[in-house]
Protein backbone atom coordinates (compact mmCIF):
# COMPACT_ATOMS: atom_id res chain seq x y z
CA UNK A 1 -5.42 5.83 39.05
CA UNK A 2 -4.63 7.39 36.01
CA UNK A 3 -5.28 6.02 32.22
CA UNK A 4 -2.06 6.36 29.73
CA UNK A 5 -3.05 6.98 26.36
CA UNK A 6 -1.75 3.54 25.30
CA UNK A 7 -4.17 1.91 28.00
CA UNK A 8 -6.93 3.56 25.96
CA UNK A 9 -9.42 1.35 23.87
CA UNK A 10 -8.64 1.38 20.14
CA UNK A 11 -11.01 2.95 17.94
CA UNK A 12 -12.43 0.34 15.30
CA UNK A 13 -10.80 2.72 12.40
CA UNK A 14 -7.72 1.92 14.34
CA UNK A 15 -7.86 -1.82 14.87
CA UNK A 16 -9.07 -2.63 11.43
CA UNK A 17 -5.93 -0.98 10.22
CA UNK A 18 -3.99 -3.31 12.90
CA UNK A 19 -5.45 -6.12 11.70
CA UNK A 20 -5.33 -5.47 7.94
CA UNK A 21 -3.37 -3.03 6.48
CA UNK A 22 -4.52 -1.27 3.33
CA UNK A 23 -3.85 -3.13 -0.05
CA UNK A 24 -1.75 -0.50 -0.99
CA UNK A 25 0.88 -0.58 1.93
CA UNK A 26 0.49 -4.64 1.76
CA UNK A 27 1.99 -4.94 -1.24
CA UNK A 28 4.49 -2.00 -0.72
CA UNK A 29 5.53 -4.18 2.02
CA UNK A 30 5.50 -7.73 0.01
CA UNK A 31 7.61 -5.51 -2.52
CA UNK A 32 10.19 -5.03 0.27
CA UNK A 33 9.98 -1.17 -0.67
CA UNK A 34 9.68 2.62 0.28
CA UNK A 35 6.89 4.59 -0.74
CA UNK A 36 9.23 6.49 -3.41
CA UNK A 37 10.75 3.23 -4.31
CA UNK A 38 7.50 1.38 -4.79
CA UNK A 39 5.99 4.65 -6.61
CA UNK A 40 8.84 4.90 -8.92
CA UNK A 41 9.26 0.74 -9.90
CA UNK A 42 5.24 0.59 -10.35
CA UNK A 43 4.34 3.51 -12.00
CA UNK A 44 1.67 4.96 -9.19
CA UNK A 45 2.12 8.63 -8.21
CA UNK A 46 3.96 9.13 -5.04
CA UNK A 47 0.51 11.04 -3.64
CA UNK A 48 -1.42 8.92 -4.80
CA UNK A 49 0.30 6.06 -2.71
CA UNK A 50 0.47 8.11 0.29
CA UNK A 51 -3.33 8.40 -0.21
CA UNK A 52 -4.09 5.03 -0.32
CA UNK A 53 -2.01 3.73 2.38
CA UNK A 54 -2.99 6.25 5.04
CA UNK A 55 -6.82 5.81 3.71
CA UNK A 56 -7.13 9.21 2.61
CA UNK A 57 -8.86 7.71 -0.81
CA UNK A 58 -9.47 4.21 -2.13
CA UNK A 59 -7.96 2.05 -5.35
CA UNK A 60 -10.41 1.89 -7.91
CA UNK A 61 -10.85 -1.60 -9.42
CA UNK A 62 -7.71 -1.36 -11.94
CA UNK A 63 -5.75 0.11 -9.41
CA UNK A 64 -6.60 -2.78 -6.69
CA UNK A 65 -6.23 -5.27 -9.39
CA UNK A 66 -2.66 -3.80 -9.53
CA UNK A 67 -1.89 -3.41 -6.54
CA UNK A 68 -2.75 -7.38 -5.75
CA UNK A 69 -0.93 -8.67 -9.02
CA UNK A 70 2.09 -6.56 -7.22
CA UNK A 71 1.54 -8.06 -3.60
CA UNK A 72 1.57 -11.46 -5.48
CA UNK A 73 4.25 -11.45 -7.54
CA UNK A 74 6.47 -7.96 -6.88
CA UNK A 75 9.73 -8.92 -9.71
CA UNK A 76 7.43 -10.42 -12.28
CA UNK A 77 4.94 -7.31 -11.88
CA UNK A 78 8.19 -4.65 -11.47
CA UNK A 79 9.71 -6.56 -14.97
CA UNK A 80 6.45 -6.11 -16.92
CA UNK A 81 5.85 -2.75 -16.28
CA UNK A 82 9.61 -2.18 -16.73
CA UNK A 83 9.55 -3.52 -20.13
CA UNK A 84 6.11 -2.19 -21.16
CA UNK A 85 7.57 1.71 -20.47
CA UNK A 86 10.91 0.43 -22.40
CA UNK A 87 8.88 0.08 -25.44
């Protein structure tokens, strides 16, 4: 009998990401966005973003503070930081 890759066990790195997805890519998703999208509306760097969702690098404090006033809220945070660049 042979073992598919998919019958493989997960690695924890793996299933913690299954389980909870990073921050970041949470409230990219709450935002109903794409990574350009979501980079361009909240004023993070495209790169950035990437890094954080694919857990190349972390959010420091600010930036998870951010990112969770996003994930709650995504059109009150998106109108704030619209008007606070308009100014």
């Amino acid at each position: 009998m042979t073992t598919e890759p998919e019958d493989l066990p997960l690695s924890p790195a793996t299933l913690a990401d299954l389980r909870h997805p990073p921050l970041a890519r949470r409230a990219r998703l709450r935002a109903g966005l794409g990574q350009q999208a979501f980079a361009e509306t909240y004023g993070i760097p495209l790169g950035t973003l990437r890094d954080w969702e694919q857990g190349r690098s972390a959010p420091d404090t600010a930036a998870a503070s951010y990112l969770r006033a996003i994930a709650n809220d995504p059109p009150a945070v998106a109108a704030a930081y619209a008007k606070a660049t308009a100014a």
